[in-house]
N, C-alpha and C. Protein backbone atom coordinates (compact mmCIF):
# COMPACT_ATOMS: atom_id res chain seq x y z
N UNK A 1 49.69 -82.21 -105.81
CA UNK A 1 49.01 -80.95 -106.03
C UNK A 1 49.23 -80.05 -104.85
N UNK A 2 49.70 -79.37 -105.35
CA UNK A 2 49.64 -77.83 -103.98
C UNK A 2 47.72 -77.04 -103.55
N UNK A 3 48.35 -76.57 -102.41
CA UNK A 3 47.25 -75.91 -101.72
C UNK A 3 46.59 -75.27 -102.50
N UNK A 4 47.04 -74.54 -103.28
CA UNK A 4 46.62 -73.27 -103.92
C UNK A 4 45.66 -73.90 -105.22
N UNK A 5 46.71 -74.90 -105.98
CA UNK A 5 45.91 -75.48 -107.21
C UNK A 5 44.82 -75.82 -106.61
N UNK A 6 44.53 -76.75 -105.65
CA UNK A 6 43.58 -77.48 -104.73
C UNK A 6 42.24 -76.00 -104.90
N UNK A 7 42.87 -75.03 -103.77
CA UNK A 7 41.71 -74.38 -103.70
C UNK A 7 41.22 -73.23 -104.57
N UNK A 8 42.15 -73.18 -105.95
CA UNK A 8 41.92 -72.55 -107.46
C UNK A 8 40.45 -73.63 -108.26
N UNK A 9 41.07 -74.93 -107.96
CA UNK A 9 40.54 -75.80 -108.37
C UNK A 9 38.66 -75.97 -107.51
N UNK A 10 38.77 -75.90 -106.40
CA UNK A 10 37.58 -75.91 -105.48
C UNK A 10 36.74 -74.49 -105.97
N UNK A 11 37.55 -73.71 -106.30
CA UNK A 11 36.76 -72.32 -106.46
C UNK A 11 35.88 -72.21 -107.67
N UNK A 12 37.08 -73.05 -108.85
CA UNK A 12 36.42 -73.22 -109.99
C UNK A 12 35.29 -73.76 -110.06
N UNK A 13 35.33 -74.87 -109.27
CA UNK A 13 34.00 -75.97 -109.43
C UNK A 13 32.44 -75.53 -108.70
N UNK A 14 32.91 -74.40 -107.41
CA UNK A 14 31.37 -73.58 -107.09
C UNK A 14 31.10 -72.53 -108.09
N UNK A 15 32.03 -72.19 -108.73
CA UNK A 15 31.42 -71.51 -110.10
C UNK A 15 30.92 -72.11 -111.03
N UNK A 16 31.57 -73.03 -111.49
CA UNK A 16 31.01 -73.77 -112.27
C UNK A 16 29.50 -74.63 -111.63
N UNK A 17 29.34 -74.84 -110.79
CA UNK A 17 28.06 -75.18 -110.12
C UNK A 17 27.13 -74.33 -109.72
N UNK A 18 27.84 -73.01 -109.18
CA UNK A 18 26.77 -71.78 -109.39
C UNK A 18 26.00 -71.40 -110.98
N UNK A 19 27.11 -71.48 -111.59
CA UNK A 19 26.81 -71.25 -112.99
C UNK A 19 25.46 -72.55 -113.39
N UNK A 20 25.50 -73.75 -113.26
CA UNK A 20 24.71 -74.96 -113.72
C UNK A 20 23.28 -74.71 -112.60
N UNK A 21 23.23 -74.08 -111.61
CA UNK A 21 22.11 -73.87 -110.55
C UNK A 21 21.30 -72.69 -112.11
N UNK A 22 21.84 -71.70 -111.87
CA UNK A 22 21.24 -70.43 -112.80
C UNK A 22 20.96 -71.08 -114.09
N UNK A 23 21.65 -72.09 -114.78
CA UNK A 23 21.14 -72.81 -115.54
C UNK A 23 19.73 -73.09 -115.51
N UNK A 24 19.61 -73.78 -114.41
CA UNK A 24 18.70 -74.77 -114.08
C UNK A 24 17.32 -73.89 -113.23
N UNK A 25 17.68 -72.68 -113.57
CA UNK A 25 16.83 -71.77 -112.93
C UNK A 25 16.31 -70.93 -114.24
N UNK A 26 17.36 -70.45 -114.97
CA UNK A 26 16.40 -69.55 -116.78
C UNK A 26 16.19 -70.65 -117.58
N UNK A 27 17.05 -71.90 -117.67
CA UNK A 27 16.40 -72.63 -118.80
C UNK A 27 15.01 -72.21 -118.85
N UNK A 28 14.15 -73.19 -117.92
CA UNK A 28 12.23 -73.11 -117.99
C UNK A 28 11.84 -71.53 -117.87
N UNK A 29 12.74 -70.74 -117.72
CA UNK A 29 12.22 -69.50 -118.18
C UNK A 29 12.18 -69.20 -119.51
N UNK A 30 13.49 -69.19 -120.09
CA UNK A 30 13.96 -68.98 -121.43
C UNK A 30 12.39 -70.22 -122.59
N UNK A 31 12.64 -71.40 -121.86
CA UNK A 31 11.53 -72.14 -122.77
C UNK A 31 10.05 -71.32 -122.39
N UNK A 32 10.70 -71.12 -121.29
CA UNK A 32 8.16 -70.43 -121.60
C UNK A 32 8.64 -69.63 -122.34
N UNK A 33 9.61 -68.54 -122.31
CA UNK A 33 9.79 -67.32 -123.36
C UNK A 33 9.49 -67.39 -124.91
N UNK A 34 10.05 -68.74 -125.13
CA UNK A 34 10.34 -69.27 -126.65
C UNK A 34 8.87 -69.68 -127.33
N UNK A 35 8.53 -70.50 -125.69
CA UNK A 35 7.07 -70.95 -126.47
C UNK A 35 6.04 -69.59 -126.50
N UNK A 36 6.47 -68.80 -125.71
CA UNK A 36 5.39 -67.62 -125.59
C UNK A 36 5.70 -66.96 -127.63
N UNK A 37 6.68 -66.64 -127.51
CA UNK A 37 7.12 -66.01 -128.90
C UNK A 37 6.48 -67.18 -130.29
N UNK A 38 6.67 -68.76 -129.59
CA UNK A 38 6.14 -69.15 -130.73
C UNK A 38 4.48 -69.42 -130.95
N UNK A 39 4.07 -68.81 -129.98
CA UNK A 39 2.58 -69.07 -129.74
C UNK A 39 2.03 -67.53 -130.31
N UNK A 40 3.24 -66.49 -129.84
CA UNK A 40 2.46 -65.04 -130.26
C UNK A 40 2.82 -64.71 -131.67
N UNK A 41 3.68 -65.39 -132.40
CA UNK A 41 4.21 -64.95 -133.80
C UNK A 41 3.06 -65.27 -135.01
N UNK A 42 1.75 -66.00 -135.00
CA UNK A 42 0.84 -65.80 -135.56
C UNK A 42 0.46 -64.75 -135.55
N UNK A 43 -0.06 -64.16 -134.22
CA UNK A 43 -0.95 -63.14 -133.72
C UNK A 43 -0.18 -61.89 -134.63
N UNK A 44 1.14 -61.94 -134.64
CA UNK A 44 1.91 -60.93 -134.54
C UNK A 44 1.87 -60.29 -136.17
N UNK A 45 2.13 -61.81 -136.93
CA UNK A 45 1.80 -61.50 -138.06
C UNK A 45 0.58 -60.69 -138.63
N UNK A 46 -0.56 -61.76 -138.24
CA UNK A 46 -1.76 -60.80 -138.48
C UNK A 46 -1.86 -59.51 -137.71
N UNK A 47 -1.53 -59.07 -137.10
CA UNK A 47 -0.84 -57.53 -136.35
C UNK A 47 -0.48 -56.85 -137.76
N UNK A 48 1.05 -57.51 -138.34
CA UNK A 48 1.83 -56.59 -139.13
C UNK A 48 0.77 -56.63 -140.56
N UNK A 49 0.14 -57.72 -141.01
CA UNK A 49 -1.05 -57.39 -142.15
C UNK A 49 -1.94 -56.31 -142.10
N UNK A 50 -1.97 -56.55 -140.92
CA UNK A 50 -3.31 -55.56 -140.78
C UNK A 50 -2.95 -54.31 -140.73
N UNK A 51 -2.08 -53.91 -140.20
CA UNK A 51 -1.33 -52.34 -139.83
C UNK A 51 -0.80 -52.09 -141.54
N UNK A 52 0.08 -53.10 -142.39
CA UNK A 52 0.32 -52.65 -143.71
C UNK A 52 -0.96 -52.37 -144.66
N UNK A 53 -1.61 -52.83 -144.39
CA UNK A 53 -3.31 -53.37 -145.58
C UNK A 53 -4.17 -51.65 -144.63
N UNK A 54 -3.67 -51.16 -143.22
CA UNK A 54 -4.44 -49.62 -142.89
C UNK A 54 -3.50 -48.96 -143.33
N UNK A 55 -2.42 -49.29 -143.55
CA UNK A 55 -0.88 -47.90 -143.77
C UNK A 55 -1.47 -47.67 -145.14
N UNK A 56 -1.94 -48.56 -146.26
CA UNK A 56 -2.18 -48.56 -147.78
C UNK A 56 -3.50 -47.61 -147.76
N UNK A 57 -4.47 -47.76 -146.90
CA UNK A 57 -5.55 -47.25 -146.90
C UNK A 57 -5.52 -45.91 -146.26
N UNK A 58 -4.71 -45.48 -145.64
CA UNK A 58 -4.74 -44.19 -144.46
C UNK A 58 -4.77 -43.45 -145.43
N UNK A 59 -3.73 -43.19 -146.69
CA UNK A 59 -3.67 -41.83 -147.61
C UNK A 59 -5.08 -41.38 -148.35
N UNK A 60 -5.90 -42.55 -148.26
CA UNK A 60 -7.33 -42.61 -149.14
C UNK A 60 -8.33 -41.91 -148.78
N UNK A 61 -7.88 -42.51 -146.84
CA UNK A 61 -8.91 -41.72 -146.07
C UNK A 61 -8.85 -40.31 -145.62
N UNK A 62 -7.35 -40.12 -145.69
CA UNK A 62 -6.80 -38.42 -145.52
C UNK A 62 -7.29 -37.45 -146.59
N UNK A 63 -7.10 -38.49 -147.81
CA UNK A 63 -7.70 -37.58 -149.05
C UNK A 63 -9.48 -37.14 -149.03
N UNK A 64 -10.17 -38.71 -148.64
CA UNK A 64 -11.19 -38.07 -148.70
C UNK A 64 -11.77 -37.23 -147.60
N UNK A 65 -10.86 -37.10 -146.50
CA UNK A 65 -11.63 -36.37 -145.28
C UNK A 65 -10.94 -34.70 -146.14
N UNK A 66 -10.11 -34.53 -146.51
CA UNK A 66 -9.41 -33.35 -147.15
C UNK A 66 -11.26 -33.27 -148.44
N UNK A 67 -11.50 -33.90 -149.07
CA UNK A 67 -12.58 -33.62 -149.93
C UNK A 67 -14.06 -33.27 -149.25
N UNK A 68 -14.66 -34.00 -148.11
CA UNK A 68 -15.12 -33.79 -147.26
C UNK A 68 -15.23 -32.31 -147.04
N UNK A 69 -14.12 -32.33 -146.30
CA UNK A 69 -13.79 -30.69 -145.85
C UNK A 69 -13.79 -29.55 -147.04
N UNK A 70 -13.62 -29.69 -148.14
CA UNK A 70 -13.65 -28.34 -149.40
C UNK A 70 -15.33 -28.62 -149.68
N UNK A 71 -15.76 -29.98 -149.50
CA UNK A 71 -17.30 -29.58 -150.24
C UNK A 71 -18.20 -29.11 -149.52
N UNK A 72 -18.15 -29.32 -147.91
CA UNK A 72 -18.87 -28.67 -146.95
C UNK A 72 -18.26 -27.23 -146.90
N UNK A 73 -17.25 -26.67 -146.78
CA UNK A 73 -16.85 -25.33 -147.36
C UNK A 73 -17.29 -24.54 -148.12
N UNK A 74 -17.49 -25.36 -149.68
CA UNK A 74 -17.96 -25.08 -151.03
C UNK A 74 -19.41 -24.54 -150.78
N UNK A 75 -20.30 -25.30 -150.05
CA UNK A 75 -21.48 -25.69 -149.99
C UNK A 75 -21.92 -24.75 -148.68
N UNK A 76 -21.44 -24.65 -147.67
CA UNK A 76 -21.38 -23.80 -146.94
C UNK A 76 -21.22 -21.87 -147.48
N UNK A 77 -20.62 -22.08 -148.21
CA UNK A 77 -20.13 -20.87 -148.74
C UNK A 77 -21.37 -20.32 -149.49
N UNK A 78 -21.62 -21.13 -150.08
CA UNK A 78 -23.05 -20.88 -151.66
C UNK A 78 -23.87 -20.46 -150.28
N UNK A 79 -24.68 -21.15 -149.31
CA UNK A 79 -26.00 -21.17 -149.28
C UNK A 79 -25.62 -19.54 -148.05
N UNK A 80 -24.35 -19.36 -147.63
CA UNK A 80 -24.48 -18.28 -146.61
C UNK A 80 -24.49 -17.27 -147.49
N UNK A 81 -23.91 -16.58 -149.12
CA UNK A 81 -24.00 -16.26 -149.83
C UNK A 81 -25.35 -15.80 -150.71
N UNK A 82 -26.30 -16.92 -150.50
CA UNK A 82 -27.30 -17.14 -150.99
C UNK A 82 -28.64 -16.27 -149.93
N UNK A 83 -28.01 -16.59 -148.30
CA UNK A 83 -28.62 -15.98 -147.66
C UNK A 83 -28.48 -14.65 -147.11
N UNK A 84 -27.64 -14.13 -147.55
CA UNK A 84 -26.95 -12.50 -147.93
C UNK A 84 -27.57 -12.00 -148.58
N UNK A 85 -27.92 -12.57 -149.97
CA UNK A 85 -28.20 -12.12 -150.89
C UNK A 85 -30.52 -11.65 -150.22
N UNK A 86 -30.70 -13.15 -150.19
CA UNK A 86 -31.92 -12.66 -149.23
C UNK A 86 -32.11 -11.48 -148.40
N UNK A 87 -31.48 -11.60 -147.56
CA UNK A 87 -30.96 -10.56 -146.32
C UNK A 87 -31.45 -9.31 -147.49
N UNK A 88 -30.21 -8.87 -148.47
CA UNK A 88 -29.79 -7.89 -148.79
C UNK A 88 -31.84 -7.87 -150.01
N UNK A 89 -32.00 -8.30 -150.10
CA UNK A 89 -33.55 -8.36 -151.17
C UNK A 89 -34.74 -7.77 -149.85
N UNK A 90 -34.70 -8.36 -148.85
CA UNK A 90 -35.63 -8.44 -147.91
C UNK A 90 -35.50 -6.77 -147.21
N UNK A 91 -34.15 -5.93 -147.25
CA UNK A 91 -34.34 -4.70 -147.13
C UNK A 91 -34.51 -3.84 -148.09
N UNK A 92 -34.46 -4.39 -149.44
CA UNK A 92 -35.15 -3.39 -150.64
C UNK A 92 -36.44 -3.80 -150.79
N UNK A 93 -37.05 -4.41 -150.72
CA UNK A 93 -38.60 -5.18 -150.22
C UNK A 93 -38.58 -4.19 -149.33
N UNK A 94 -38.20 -3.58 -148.10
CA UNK A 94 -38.77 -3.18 -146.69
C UNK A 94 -38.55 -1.39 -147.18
N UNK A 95 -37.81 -1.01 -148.11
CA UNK A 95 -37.66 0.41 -148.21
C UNK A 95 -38.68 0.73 -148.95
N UNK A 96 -38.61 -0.53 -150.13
CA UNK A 96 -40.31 -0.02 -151.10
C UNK A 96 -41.54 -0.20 -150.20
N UNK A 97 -41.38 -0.69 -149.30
CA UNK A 97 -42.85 -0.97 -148.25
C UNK A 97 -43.09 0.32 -147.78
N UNK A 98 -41.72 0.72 -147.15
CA UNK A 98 -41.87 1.99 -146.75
C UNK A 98 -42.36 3.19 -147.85
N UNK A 99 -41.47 3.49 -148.80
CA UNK A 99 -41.85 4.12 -150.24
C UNK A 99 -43.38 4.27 -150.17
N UNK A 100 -43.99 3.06 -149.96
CA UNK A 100 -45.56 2.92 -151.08
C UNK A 100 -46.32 3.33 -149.91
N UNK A 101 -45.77 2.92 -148.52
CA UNK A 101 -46.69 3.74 -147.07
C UNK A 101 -46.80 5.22 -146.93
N UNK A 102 -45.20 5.35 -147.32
CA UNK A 102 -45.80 6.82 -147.09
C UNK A 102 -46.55 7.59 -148.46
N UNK A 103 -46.47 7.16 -149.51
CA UNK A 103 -47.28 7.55 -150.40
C UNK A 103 -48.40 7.70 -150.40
N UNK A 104 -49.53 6.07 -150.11
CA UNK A 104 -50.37 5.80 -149.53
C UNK A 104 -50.59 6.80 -148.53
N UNK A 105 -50.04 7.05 -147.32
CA UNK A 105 -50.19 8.03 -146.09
C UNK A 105 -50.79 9.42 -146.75
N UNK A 106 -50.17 10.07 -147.57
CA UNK A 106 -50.13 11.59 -147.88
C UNK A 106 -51.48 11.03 -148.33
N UNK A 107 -52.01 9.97 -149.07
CA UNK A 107 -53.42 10.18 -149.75
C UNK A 107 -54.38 8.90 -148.85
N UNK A 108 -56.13 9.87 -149.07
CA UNK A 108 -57.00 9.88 -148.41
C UNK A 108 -57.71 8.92 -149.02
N UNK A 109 -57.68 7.59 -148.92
CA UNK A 109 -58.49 7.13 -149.58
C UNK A 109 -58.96 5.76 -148.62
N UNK A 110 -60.80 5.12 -149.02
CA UNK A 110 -61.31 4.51 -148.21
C UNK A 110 -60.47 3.25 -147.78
N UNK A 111 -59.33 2.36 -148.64
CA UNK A 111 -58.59 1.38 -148.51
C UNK A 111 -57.12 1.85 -148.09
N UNK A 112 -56.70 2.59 -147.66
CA UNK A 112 -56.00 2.95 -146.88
C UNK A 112 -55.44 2.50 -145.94
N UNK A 113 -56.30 2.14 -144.40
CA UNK A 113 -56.10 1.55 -144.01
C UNK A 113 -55.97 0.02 -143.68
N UNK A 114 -56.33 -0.66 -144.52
CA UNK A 114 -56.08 -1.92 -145.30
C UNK A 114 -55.07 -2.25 -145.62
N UNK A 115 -54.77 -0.84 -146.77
CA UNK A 115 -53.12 -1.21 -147.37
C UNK A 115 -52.47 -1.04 -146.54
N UNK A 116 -52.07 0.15 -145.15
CA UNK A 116 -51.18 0.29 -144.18
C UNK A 116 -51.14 -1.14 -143.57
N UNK A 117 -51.97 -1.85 -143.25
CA UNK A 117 -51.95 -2.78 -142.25
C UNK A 117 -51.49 -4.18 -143.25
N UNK A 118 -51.35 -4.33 -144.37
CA UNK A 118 -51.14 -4.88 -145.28
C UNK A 118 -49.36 -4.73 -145.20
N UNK A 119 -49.15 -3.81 -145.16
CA UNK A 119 -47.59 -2.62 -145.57
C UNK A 119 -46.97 -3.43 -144.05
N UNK A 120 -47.69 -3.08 -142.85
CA UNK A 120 -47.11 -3.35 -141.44
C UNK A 120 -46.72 -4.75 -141.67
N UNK A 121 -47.97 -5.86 -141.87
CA UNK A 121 -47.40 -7.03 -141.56
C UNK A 121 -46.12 -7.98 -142.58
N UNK A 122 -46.32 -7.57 -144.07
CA UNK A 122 -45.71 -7.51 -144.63
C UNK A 122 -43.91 -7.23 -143.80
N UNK A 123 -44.19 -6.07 -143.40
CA UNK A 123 -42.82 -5.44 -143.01
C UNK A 123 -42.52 -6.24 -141.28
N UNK A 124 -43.70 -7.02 -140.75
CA UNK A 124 -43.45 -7.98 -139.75
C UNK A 124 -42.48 -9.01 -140.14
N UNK A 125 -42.98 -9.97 -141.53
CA UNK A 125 -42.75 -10.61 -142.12
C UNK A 125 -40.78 -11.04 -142.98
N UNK A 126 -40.70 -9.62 -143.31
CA UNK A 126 -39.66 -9.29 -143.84
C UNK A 126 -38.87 -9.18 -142.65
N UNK A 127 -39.07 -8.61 -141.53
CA UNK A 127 -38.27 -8.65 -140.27
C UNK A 127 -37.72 -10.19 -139.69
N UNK A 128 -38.68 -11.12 -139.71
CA UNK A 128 -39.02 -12.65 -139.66
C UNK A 128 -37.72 -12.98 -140.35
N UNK A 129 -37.67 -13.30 -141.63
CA UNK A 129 -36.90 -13.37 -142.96
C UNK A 129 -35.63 -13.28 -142.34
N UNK A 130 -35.62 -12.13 -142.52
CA UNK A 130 -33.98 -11.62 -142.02
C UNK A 130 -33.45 -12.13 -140.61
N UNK A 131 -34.29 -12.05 -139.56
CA UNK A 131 -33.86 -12.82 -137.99
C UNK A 131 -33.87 -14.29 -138.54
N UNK A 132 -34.81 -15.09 -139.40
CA UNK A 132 -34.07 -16.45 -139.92
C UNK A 132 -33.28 -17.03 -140.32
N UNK A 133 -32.78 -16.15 -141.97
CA UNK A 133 -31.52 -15.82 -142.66
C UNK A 133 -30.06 -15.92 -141.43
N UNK A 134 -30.27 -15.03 -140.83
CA UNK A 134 -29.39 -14.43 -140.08
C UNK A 134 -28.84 -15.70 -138.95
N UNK A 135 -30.15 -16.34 -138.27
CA UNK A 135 -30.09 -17.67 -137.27
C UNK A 135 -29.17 -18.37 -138.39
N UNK A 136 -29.53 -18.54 -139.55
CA UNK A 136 -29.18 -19.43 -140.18
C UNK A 136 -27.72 -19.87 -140.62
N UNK A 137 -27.70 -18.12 -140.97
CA UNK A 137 -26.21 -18.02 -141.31
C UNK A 137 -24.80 -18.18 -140.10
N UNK A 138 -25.36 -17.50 -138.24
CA UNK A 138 -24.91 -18.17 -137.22
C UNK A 138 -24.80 -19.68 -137.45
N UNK A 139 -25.47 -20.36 -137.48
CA UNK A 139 -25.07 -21.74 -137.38
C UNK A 139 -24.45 -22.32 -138.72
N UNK A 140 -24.39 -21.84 -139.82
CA UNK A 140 -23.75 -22.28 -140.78
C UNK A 140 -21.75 -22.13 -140.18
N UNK A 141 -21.97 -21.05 -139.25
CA UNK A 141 -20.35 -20.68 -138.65
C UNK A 141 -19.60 -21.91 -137.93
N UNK A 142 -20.51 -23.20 -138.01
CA UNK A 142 -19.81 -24.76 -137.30
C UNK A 142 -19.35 -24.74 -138.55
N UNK A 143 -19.49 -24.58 -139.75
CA UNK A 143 -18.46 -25.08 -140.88
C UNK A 143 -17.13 -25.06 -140.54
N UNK A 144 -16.63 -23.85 -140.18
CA UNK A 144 -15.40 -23.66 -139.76
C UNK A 144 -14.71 -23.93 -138.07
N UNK A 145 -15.73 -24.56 -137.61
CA UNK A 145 -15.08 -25.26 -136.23
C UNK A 145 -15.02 -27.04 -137.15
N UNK A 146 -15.94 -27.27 -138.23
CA UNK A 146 -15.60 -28.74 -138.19
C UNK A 146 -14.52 -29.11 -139.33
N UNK A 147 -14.27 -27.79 -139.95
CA UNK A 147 -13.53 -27.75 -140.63
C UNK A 147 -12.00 -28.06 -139.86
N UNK A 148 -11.99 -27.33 -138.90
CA UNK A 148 -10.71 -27.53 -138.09
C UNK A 148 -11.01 -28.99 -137.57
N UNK A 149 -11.85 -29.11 -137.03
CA UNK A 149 -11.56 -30.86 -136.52
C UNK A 149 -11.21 -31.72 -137.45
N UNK A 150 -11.84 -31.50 -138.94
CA UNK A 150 -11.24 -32.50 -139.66
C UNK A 150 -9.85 -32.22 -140.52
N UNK A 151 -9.36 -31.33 -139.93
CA UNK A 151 -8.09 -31.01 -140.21
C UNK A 151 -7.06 -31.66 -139.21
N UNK A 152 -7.75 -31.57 -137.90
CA UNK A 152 -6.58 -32.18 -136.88
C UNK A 152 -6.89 -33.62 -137.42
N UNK A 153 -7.88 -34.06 -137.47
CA UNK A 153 -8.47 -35.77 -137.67
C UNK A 153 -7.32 -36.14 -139.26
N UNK A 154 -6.97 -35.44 -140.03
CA UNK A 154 -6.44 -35.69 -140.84
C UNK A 154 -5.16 -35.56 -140.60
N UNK A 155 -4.47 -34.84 -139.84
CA UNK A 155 -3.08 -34.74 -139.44
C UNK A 155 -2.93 -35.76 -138.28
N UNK A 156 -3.63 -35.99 -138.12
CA UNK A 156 -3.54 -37.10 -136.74
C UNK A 156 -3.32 -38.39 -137.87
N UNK A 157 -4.19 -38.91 -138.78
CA UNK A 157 -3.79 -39.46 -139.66
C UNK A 157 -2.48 -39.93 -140.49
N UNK A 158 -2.24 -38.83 -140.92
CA UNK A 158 -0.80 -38.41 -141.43
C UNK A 158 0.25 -38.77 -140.47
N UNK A 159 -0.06 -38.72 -139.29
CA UNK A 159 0.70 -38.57 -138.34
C UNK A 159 1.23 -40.40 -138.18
N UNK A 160 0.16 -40.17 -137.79
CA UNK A 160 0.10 -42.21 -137.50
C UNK A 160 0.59 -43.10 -138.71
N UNK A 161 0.13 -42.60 -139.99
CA UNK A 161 0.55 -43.62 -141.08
C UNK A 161 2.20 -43.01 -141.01
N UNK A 162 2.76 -42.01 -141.12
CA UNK A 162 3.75 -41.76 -140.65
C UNK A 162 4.96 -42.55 -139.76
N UNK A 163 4.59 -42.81 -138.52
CA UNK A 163 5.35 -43.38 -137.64
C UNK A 163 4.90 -45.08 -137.89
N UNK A 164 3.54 -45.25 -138.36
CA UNK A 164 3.68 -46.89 -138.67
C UNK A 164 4.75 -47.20 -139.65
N UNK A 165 4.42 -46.16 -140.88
CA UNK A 165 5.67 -46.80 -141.94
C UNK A 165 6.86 -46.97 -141.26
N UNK A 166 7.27 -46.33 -140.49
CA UNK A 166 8.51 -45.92 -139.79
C UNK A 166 9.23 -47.86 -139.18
N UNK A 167 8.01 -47.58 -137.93
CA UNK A 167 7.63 -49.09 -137.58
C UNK A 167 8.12 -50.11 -138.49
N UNK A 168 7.58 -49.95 -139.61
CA UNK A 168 6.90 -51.58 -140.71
C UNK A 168 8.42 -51.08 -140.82
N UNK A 169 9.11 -50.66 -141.25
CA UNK A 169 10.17 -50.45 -141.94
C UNK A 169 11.42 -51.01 -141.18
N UNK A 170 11.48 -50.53 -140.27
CA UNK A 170 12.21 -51.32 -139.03
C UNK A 170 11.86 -52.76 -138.83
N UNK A 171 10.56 -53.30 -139.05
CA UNK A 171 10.41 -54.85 -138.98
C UNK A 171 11.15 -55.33 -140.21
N UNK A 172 11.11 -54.59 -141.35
CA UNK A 172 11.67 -54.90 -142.58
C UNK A 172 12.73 -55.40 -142.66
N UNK A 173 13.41 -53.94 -141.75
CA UNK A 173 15.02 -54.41 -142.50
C UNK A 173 15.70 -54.06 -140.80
N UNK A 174 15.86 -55.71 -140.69
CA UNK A 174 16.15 -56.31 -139.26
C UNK A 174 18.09 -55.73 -139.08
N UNK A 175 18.22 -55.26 -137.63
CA UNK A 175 19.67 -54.61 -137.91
C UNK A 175 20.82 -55.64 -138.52
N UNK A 176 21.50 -55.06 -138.87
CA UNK A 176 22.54 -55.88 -139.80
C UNK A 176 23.62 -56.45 -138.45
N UNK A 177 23.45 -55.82 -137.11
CA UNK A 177 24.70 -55.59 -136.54
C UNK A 177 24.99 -56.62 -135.33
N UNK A 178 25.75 -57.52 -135.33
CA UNK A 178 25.67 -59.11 -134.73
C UNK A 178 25.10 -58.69 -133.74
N UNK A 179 24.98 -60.06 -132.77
CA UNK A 179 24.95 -59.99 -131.39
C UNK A 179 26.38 -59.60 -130.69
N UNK A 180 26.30 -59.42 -129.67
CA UNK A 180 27.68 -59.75 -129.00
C UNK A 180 28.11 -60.83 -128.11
N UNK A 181 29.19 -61.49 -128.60
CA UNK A 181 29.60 -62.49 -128.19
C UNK A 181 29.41 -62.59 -126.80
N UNK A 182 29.16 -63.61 -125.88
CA UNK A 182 29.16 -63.88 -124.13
C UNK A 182 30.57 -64.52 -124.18
């Protein structure tokens, strides 16, 4: 044997022994890896059930937060409507108050001032009404701030069942495309 084969040959064999060290260094890695994967592939499953069994349910809950949102609208709509309509009664109430005062006024009679003071609180009253109505109809105006929240809450929805299908779908259909050879 020549020099060269000799130390072709010597070179080979610290590779080849470097190579069997690194062996002997990922094997017990590679096995915790394996056992880790075969210890988490239960878990994992019930993971992917559970995410398909909410992906089935998400459109149900989008729908009913979408129904949610038109009947508090609906319902919102009637009673601010309803309190307009008050509003708008409570100043023809307050013009005939006025009407029958000053009528009353031009004439002299012993109940007079009875009826004026009758006419005043009345027209206290009707003032009341309308500053209530009115409180009322201010705060009926969260309809349309919760209306928007449950609009984002529903696109956030959409959103998520979205990219899960995406997900599940990719677990589905595993790539077709080999490994590459070492």
């Amino acid at each position: 044997m020549r020099d060269i084969d000799i130390k072709q040959l010597l070179q080979k064999s610290q590779e080849l022994k470097a190579l069997f060290v690194l062996g002997q260094r990922v094997i017990p890695f590679l096995e915790e890896m394996f056992r880790f994967i075969e210890e988490i592939s239960p878990i994992l499953d019930v993971i992917n059930t559970s995410i398909e069994d909410n992906l089935q349910k998400m459109p149900k809950a989008s729908m009913q937060l979408s129904k949610v949102s038109e009947a508090t609208e609906l319902a919102t709509t009637e009673i601010m409507d309803t309190l307009d309509g008050l509003v708008l009664k409570s100043y023809t109430i307050s013009t005939n108050l006025k009407n029958i005062s000053s009528h009353v006024g031009t004439q002299a009679s012993p109940d007079s001032e009875s009826t004026e003071s009758s006419i005043a609180q009345s027209e206290e009253l009707l003032n009341s009404i309308r500053e209530d109505a009115n409180t009322i109809i201010m705060a009926l105006q969260i309809q349309d701030i919760t209306s928007q929240q449950l609009a984002a809450v529903n696109h956030l929805l959409e959103t998520v069942q979205k990219r899960l299908s995406e997900i599940m779908k990719e677990f589905r259909e595993p790539e077709t495309n080999p490994l590459p050879e070492v």
